[in-house]
Protein backbone atom coordinates (compact mmCIF):
# COMPACT_ATOMS: atom_id res chain seq x y z
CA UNK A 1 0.00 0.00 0.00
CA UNK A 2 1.61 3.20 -0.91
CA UNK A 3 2.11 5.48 2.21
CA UNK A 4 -0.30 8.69 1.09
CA UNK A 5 -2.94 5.54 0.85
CA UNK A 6 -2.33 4.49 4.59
CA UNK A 7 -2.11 7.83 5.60
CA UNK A 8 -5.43 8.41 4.08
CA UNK A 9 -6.89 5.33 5.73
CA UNK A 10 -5.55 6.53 9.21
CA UNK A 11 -7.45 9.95 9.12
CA UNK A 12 -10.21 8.22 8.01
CA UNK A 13 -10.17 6.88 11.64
CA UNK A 14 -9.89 9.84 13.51
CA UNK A 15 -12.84 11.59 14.14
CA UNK A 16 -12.79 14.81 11.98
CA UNK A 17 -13.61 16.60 15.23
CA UNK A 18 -12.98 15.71 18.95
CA UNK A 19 -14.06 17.58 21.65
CA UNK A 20 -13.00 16.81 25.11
CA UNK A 21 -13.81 17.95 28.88
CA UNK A 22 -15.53 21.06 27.45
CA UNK A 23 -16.78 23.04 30.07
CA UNK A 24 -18.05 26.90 29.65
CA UNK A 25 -19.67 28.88 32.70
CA UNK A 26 -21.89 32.34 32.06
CA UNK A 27 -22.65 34.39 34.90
CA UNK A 28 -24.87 32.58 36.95
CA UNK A 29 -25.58 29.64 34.41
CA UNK A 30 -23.45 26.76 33.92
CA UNK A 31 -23.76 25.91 30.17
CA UNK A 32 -21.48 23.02 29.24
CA UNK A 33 -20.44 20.65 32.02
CA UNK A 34 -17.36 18.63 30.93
CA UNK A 35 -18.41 17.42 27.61
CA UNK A 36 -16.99 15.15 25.16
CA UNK A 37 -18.22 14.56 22.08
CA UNK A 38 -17.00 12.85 18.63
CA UNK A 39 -18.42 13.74 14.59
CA UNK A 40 -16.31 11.17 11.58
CA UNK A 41 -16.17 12.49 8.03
CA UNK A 42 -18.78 11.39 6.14
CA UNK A 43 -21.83 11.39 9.05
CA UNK A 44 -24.63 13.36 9.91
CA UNK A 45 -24.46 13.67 13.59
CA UNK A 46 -27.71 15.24 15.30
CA UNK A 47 -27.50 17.28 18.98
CA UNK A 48 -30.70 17.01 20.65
CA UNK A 49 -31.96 18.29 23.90
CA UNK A 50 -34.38 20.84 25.60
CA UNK A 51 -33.92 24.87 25.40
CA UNK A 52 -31.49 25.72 28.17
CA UNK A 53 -29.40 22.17 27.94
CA UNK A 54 -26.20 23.50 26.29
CA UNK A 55 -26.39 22.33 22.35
CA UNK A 56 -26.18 26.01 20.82
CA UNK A 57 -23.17 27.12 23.21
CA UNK A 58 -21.05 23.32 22.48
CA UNK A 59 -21.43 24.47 18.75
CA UNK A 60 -20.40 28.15 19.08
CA UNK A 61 -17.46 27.31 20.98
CA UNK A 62 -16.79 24.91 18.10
CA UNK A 63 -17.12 27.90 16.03
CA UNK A 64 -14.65 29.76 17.28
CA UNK A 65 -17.56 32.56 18.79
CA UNK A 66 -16.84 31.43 22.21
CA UNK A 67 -13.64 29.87 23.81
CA UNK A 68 -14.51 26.88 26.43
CA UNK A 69 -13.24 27.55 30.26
CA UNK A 70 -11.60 24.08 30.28
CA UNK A 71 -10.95 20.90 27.71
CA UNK A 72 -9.75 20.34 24.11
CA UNK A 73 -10.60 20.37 20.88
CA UNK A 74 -9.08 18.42 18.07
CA UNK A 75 -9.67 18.55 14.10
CA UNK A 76 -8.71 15.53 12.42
CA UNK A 77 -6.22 14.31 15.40
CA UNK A 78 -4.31 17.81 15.86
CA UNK A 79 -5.08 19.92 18.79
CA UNK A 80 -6.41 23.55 17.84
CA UNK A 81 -7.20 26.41 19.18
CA UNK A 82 -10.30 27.91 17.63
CA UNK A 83 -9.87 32.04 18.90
CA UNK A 84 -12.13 33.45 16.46
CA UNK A 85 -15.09 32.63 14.05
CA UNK A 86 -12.58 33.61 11.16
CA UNK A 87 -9.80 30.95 12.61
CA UNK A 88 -13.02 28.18 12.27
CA UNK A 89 -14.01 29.02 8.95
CA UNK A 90 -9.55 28.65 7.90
CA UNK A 91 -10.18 25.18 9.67
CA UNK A 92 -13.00 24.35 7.67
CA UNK A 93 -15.64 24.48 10.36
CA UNK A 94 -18.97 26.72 9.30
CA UNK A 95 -22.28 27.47 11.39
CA UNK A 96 -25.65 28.25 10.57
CA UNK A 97 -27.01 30.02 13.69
CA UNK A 98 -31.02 30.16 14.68
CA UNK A 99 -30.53 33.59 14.57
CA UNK A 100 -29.37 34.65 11.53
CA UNK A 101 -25.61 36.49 10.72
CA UNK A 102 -26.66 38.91 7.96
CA UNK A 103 -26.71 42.50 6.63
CA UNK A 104 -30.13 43.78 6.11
CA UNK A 105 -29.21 46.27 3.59
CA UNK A 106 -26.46 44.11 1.36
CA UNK A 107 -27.81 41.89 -1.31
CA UNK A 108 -27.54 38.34 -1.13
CA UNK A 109 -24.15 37.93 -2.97
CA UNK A 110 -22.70 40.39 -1.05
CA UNK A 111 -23.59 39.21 1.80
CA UNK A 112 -22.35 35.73 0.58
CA UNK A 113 -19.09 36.87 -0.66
CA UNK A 114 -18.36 39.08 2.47
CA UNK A 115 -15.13 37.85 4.17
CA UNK A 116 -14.70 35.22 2.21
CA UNK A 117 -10.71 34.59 1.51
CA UNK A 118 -10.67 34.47 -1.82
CA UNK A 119 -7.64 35.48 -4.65
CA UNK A 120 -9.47 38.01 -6.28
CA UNK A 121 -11.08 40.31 -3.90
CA UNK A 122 -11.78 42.36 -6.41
CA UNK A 123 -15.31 41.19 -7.82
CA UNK A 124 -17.71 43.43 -9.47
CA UNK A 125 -21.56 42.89 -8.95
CA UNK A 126 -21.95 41.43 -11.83
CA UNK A 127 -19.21 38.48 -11.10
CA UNK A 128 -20.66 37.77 -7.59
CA UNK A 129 -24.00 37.55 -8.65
CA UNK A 130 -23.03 34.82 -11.13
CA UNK A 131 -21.58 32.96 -8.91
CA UNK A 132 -23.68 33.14 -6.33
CA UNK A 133 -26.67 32.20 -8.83
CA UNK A 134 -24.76 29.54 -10.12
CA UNK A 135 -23.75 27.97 -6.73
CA UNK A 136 -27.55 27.77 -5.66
CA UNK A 137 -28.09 25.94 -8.51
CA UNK A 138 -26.06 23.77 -8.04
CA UNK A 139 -27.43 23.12 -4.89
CA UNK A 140 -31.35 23.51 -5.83
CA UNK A 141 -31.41 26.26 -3.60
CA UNK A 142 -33.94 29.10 -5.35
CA UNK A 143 -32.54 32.39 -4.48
CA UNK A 144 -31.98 36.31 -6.08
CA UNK A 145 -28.63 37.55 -5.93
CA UNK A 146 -29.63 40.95 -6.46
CA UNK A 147 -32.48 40.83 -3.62
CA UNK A 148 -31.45 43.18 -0.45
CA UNK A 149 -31.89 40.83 2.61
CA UNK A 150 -34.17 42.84 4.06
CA UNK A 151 -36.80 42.18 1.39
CA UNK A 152 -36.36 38.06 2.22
CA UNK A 153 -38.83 35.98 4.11
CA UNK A 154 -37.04 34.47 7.19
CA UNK A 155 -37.00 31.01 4.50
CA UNK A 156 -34.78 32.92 2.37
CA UNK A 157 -32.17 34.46 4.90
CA UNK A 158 -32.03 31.17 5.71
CA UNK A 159 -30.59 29.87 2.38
CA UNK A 160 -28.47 32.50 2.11
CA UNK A 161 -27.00 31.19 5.27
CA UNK A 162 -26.46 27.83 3.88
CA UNK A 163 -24.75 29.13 0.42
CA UNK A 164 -22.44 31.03 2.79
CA UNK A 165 -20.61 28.01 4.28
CA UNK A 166 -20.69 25.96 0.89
CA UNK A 167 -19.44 29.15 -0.73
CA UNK A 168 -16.68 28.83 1.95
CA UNK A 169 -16.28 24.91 0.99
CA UNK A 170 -16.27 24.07 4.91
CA UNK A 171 -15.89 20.48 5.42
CA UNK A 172 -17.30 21.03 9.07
CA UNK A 173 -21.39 22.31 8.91
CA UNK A 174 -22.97 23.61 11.62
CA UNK A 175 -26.94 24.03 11.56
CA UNK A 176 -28.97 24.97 14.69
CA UNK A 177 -32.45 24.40 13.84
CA UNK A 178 -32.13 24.22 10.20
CA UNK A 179 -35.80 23.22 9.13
CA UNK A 180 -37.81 25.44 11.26
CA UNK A 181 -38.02 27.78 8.14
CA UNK A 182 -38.63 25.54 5.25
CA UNK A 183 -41.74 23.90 3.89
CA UNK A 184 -41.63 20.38 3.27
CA UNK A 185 -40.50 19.95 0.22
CA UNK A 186 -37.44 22.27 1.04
CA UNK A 187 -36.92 20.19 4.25
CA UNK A 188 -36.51 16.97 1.58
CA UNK A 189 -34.46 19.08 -0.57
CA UNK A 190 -32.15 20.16 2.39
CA UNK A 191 -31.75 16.70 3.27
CA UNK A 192 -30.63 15.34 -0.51
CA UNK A 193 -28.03 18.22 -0.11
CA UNK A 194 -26.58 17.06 3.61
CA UNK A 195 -26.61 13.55 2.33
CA UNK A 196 -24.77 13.73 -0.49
CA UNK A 197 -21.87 16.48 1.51
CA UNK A 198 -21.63 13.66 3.81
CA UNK A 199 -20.75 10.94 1.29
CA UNK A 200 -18.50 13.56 -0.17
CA UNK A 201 -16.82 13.15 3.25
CA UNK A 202 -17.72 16.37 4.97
CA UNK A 203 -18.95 16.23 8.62
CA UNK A 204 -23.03 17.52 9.29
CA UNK A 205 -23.96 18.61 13.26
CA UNK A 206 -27.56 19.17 12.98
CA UNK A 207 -29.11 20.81 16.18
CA UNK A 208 -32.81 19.92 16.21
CA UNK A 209 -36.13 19.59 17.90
CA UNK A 210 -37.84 18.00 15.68
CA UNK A 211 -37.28 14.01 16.29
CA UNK A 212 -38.95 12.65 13.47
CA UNK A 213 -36.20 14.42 11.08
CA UNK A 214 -33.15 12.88 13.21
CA UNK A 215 -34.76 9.58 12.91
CA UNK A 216 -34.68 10.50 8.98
CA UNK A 217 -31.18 11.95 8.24
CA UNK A 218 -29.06 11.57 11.23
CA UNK A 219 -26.30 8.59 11.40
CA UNK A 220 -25.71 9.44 14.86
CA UNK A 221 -27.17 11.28 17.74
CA UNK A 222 -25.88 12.91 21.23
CA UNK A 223 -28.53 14.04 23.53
CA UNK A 224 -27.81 17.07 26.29
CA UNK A 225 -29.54 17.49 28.83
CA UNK A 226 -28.43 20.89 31.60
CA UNK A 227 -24.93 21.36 29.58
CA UNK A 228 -24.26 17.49 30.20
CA UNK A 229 -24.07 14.49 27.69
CA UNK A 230 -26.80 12.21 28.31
CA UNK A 231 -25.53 9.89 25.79
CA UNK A 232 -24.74 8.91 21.88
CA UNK A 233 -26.15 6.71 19.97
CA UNK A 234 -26.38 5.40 16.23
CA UNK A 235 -29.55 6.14 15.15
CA UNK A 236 -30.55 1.85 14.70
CA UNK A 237 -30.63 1.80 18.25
CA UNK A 238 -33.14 4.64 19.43
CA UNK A 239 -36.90 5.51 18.79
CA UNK A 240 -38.72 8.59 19.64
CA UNK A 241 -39.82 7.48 22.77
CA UNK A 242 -36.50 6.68 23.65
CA UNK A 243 -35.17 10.30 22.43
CA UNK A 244 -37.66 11.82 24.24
CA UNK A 245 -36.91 10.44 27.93
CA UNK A 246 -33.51 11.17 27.23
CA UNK A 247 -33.99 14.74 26.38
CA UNK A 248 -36.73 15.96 29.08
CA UNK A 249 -36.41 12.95 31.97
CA UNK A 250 -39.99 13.75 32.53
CA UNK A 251 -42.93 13.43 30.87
CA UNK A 252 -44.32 16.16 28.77
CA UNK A 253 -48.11 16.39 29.13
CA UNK A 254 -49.36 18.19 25.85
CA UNK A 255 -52.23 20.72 26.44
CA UNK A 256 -55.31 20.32 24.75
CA UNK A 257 -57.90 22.96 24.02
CA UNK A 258 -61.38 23.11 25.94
CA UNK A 259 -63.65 24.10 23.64
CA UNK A 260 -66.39 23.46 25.50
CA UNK A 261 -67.64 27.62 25.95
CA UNK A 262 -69.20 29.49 23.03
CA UNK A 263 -66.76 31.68 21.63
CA UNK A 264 -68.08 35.59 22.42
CA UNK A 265 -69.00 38.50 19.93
CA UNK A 266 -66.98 39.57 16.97
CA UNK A 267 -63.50 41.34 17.80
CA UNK A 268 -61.50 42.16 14.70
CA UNK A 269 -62.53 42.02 11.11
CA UNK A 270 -60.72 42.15 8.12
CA UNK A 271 -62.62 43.09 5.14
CA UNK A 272 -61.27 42.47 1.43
CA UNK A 273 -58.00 43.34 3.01
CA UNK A 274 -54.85 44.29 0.39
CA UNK A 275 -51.21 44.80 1.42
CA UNK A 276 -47.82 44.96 -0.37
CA UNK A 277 -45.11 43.28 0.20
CA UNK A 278 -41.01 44.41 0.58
CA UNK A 279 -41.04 44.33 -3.57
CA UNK A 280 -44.25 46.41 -4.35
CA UNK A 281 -46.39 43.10 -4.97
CA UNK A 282 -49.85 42.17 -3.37
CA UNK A 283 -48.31 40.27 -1.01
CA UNK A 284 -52.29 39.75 0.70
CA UNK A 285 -55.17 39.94 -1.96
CA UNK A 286 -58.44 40.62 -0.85
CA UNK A 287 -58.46 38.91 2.43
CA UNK A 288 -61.19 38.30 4.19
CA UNK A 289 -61.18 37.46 8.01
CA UNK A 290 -62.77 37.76 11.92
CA UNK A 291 -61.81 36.96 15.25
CA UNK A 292 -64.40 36.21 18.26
CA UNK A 293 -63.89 37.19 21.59
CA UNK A 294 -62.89 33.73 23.74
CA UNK A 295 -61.33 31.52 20.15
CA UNK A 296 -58.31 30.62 18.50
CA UNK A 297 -58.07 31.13 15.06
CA UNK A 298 -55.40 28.90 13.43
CA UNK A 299 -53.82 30.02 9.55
CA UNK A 300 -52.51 27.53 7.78
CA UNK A 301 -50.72 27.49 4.64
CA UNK A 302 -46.70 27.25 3.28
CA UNK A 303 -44.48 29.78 4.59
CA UNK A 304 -44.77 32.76 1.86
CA UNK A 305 -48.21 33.23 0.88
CA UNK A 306 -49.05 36.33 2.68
CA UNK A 307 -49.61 35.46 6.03
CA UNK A 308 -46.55 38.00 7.56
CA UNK A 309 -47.75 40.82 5.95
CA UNK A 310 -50.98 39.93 7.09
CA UNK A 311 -50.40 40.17 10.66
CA UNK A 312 -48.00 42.93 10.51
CA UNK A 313 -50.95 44.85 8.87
CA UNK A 314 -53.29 43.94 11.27
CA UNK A 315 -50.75 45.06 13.66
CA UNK A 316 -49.93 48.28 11.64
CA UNK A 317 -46.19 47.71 11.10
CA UNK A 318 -47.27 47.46 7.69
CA UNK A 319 -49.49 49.54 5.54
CA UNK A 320 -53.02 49.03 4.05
CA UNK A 321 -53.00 49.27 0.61
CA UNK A 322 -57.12 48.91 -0.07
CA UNK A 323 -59.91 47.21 2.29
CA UNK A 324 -60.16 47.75 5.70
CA UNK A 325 -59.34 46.53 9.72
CA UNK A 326 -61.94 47.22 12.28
CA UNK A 327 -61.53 46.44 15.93
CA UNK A 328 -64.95 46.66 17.57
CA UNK A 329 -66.75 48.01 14.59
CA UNK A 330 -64.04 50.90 14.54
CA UNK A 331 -61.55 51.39 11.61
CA UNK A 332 -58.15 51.01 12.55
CA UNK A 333 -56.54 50.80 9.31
CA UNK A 334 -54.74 54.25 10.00
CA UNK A 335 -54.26 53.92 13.72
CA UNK A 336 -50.19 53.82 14.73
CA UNK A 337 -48.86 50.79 16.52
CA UNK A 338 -48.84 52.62 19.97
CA UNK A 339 -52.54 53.67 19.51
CA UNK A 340 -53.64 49.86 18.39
CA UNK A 341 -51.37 48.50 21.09
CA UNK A 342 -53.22 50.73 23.70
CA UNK A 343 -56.94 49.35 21.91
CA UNK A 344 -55.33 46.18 22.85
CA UNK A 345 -53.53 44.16 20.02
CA UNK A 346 -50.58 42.42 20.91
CA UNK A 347 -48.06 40.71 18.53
CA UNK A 348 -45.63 38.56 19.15
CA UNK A 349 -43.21 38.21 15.79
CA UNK A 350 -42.04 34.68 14.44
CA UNK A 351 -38.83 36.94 14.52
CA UNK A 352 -38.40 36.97 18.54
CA UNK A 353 -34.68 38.48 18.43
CA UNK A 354 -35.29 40.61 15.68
CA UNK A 355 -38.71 42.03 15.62
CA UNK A 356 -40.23 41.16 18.87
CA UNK A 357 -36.45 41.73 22.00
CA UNK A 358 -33.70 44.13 21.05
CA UNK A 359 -30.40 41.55 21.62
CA UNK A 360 -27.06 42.95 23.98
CA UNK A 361 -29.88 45.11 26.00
CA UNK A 362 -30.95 44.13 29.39
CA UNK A 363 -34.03 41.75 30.09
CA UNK A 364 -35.13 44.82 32.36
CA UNK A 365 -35.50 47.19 29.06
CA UNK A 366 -37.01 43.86 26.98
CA UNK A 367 -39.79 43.99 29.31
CA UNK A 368 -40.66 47.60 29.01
CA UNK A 369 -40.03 48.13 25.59
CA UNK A 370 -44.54 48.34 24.73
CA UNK A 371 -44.93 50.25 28.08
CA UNK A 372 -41.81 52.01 28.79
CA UNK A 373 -43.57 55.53 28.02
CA UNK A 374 -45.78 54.78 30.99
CA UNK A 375 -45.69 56.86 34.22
CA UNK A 376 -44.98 53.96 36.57
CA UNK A 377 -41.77 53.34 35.04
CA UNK A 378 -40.31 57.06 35.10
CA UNK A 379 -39.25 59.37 38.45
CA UNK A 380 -39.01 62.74 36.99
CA UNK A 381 -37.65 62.77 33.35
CA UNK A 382 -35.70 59.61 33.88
CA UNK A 383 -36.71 56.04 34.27
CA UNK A 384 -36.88 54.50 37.44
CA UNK A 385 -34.85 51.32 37.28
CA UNK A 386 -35.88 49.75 40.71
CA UNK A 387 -39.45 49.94 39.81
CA UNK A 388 -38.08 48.24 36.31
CA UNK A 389 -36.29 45.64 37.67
CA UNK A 390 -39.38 44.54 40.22
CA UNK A 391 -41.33 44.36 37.40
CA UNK A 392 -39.25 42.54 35.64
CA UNK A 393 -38.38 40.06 38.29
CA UNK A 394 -42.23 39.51 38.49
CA UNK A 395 -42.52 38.56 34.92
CA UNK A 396 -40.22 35.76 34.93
CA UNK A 397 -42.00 34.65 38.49
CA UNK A 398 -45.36 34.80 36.52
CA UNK A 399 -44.16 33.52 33.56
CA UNK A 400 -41.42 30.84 34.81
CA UNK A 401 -38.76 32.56 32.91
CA UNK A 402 -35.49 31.24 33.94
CA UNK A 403 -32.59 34.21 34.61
CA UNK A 404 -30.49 34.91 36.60
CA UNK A 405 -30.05 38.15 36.66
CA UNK A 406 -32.73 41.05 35.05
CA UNK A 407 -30.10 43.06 34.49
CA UNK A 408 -27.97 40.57 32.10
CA UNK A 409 -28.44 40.83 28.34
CA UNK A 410 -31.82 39.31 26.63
CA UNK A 411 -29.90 37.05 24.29
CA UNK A 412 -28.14 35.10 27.80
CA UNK A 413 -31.44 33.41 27.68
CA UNK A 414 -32.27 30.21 25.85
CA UNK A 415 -34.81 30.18 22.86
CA UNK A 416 -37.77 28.82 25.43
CA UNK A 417 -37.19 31.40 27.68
CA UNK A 418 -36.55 34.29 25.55
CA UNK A 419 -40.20 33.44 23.49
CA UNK A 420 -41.74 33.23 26.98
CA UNK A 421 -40.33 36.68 27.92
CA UNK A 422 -42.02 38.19 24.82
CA UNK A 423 -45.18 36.53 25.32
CA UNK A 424 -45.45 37.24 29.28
CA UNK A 425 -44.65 41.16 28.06
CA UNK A 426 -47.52 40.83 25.71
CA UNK A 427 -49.63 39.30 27.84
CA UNK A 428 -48.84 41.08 30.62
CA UNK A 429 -50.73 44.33 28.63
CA UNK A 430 -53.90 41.95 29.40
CA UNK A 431 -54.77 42.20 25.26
CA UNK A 432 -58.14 41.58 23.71
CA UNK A 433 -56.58 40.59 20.63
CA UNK A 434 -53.28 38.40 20.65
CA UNK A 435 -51.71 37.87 17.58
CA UNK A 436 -48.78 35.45 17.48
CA UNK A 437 -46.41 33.86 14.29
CA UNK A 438 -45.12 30.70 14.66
CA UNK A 439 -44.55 31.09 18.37
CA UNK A 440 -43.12 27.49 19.32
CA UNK A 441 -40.74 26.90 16.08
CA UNK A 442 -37.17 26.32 17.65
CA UNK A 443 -38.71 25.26 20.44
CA UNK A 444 -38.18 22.12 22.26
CA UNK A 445 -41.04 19.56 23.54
CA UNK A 446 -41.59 20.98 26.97
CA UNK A 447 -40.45 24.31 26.36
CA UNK A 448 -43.33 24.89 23.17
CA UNK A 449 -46.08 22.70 25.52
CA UNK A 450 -45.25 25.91 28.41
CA UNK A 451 -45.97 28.90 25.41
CA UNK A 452 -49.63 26.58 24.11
CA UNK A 453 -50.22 26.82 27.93
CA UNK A 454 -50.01 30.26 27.87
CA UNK A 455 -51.45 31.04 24.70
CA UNK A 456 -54.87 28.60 26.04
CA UNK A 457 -54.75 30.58 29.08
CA UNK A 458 -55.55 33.69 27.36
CA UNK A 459 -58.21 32.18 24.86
CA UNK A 460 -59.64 31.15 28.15
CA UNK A 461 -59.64 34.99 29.65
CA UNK A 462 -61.64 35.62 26.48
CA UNK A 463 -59.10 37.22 24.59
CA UNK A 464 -59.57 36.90 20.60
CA UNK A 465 -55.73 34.71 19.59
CA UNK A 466 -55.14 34.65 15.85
CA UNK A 467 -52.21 31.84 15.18
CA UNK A 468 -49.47 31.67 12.37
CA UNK A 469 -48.56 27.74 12.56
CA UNK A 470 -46.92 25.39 10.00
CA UNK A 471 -47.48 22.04 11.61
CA UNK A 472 -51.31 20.62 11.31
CA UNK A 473 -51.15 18.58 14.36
CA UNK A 474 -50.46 21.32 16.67
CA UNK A 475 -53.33 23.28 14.27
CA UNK A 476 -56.13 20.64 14.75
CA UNK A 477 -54.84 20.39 18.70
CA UNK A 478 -55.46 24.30 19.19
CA UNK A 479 -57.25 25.59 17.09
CA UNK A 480 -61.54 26.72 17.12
CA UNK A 481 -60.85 27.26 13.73
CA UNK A 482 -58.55 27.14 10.84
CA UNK A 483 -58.24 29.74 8.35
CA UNK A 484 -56.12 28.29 4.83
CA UNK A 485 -54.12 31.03 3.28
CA UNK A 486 -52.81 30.77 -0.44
CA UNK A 487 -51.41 32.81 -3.02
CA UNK A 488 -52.52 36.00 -0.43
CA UNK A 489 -56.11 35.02 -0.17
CA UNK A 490 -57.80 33.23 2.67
CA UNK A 491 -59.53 30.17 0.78
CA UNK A 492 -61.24 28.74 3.42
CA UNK A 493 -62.35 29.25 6.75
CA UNK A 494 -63.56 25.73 8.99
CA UNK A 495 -64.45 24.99 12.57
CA UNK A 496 -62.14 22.96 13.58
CA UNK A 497 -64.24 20.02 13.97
CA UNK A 498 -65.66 20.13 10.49
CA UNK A 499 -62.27 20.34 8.86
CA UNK A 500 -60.70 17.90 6.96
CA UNK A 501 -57.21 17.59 7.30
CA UNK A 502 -56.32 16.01 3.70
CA UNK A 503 -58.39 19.40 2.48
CA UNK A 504 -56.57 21.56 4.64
CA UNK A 505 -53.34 20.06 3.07
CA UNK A 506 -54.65 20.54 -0.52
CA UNK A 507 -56.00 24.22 0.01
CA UNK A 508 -52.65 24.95 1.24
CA UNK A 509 -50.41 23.76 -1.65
CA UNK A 510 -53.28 25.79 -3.70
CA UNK A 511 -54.66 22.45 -5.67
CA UNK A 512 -57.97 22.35 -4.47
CA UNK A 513 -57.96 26.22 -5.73
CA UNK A 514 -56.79 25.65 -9.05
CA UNK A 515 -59.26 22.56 -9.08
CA UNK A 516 -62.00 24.62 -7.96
CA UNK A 517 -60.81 27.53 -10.50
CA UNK A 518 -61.40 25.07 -13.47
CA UNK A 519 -64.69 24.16 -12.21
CA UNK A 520 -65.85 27.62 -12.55
């Protein structure tokens, strides 16, 4: 055997990544507890575990955003020390955060080609936009090069995120909660891709909730649970009952809704309701919608068809191109945010670190940020930060927000606490109308079961909830009823009881619309 060939078999047999004894500490919060954990070339390895239990802050200090207290890590047998997130990507080792790492007002091949070491730094727009177009393609990833990212659904940013790394040809990828974004047939498309990097011999971590996907594209999986390893195991040997235990040691009872009471009088209407979207299109089309007092009122329909812009009009962060929003027979179409907050709509963003908590600020300020105009937060001209910080401290008592500290930044706080924070501010407000988009996605099992509780709690005070969800079950579990959206048009509206879930599916992918269309 030649000696490159035996060298080549030997690497083969060291893990591509080895991390040993990691331990990092926060203020107040221990987030890693000696962990050790193994990913080969050539596997998709999957990191499971509750909100809270460590998985995001093992992977950051892999990517060179954090540096661990104590242990090791090794990249194909040699120890390294990973300083910086530019040292990781020189090392081959890329992440995909939940949150995303972009420029708002870049395009998406700039924002691709931004830092990337490459010869020719010189590129003109023209250049990058080729080869950005033609790397997507090669990868069946459907994207603009020219779009700004601030015009991109959330399911966009996150592909640009994705054809940042492979522009970077990291043999290491990183994804925290890569699905939570895409429809189904881009989760099945995303998969093809990680399959066939792995048998190209580059290592996948995939950070997920969603067990039913690990059981589908992971080789391998390592469950946390409180910054400790729980275990590893090929994915032959476990089941999702057997994920599950590992990852919450507890059972998680799911909620279910009591629809038992009559839901009350008419709250909000939306009548033949038109609104543009980032790109001057009718992004909603003659919608057509109400909300009682005392219901839930489910959308569903693929990620795209106008359901943001239909809440953030209803909310007013967006405007009203034709038709009309009335909250209690009164037109509100022209009413500020303030003014509707104060008639009592609250919205919670699917964005909950970039629309709905301001990250690096305080959890005290998070809190405040609907209310902090109010007179019993201010002493004279300034605000009164004792008066904040009880307040505060009373919200995560109320709410079972885990922190440490009010006074430490919002984004210390894990994904399940951070989306209760913005809901128990919301809430809080004691809102007639509560609006929420996607408010569980990220989420693990315990931690989304604690925000339905919430959310059931309210429809049970009588307030009027209006829910943006992608996944039926939890739809048909919550909902009074479920209104379809496709193509910007609500196609259907169904108690809950009379819908049909195969219907639901078609109205969504819009071929019960088109079939209907011919028909007429």
């Amino acid at each position: 055997m030649p000696p490159f060939a035996l060298e080549e078999k030997i690497l083969q047999q060291i893990p591509m990544i080895e991390m040993s004894g990691i331990t990092k500490v926060f203020p107040g919060v221990i987030a890693n507890k000696d962990v050790n954990l193994n990913i080969s070339a050539g596997e998709i390895h999957a990191l499971l575990g509750e909100n809270g239990a460590g998985k995001s802050t093992l992977m950051s200090i892999l990517a060179g955003l954090y540096r661990p207290d104590t242990g090791t890590i090794k990249i194909k047998g040699q120890p390294v020390k990973l300083r910086s997130p530019r040292i990781a990507l020189e090392m081959g080792i890329g992440m995909i955060y939940q949150h995303f790492r972009l420029i708002n007002n870049f395009t998406v091949a700039e924002n691709i080609v931004l830092g990337a070491n490459a010869k020719n730094i010189r590129y003109n727009r023209a250049q990058i936009e080729i080869e950005t177009l033609n790397l997507a393609e090669k990868f069946k990833l459907e994207i603009t090069p020219s779009s700004r990212v601030r015009q991109l659904s959330i399911g966009e940013q996150q592909r640009v995120e994705i054809l940042k790394m492979l522009y970077r040809g990291c043999d290491v990828l990183i994804m925290d909660e890569p699905t939570t974004v895409l429809t189904p047939a881009e989760v099945r498309e995303l998969f093809v891709i990680l399959r066939s990097m792995a048998e190209e011999g580059k290592a996948i971590i995939v950070i997920t909730h969603k067990l039913n996907e690990v059981l589908e594209i992971a080789d391998r999986v390592t469950v946390l649970r409180k910054g400790e390893v729980v275990g590893t195991r090929n994915i032959n040997e476990v089941d999702e009952k057997t994920l599950t235990s590992m990852m919450v040691a507890h059972s998680v009872e799911h909620s279910q809704a009591d629809r038992q009471s009559q839901p009350g009088e008419c709250v909000l209407e939306v009548q033949n309701l038109k609104v543009k979207g980032d790109t001057d299109y009718l992004a909603v089309d003659g919608a057509n919608l109400d909300l009682r007092r005392g219901e839930i009122v489910c959308i569903a329909g693929v990620s795209g068809n106008g359901q943001k812009e239909l809440i953030e009009a209803i909310a007013g962060l967006r405007p009203v191109h034709s038709g009309g929003i009335k909250l209690h027979d009164a037109n509100i179409s022209m009413q500020s945010v303030r003014k509707r907050m104060e008639l009592g709509i609250s919205m919670i963003p699917e964005d909950r670190l970039g629309m709905g908590l301001v990250p690096n600020t305080s959890i005290m300020d998070n809190s405040i940020l609907r209310s902090y105009y109010k007179k019993d937060f201010h002493k004279g001209l300034f605000l009164n930060y004792r008066k904040i910080a009880s307040y505060a401290k009373k919200l995560a008592d109320d709410f079972n927000i885990f922190v440490s500290d009010v006074g430490h930044p919002v984004n210390y706080l894990s994904g399940g606490n951070l989306q209760k924070l913005l809901l128990g501010r919301e809430i809080s407000q004691e809102p007639e109308v509560l609006i929420a988009a996607y408010p569980v996605r990220g989420l693990d099992i315990a931690a989304a079961e604690a925000v339905y509780n919430l959310i059931l709690q309210e429809r049970a005070r009588g307030t009027a909830v209006l829910l943006v969800l992608e996944d039926l079950d939890d739809i048909f579990r919550l909902a009074d009823r479920v209104a379809v959206m496709y193509d910007g048009g609500i196609v259907g509206i169904f108690p809950v009881e009379q819908a049909d879930i195969d219907k639901i599916g078609a109205l969504m992918l819009g071929t019960e619309v088109k079939k209907q269309a011919c028909l007429a």
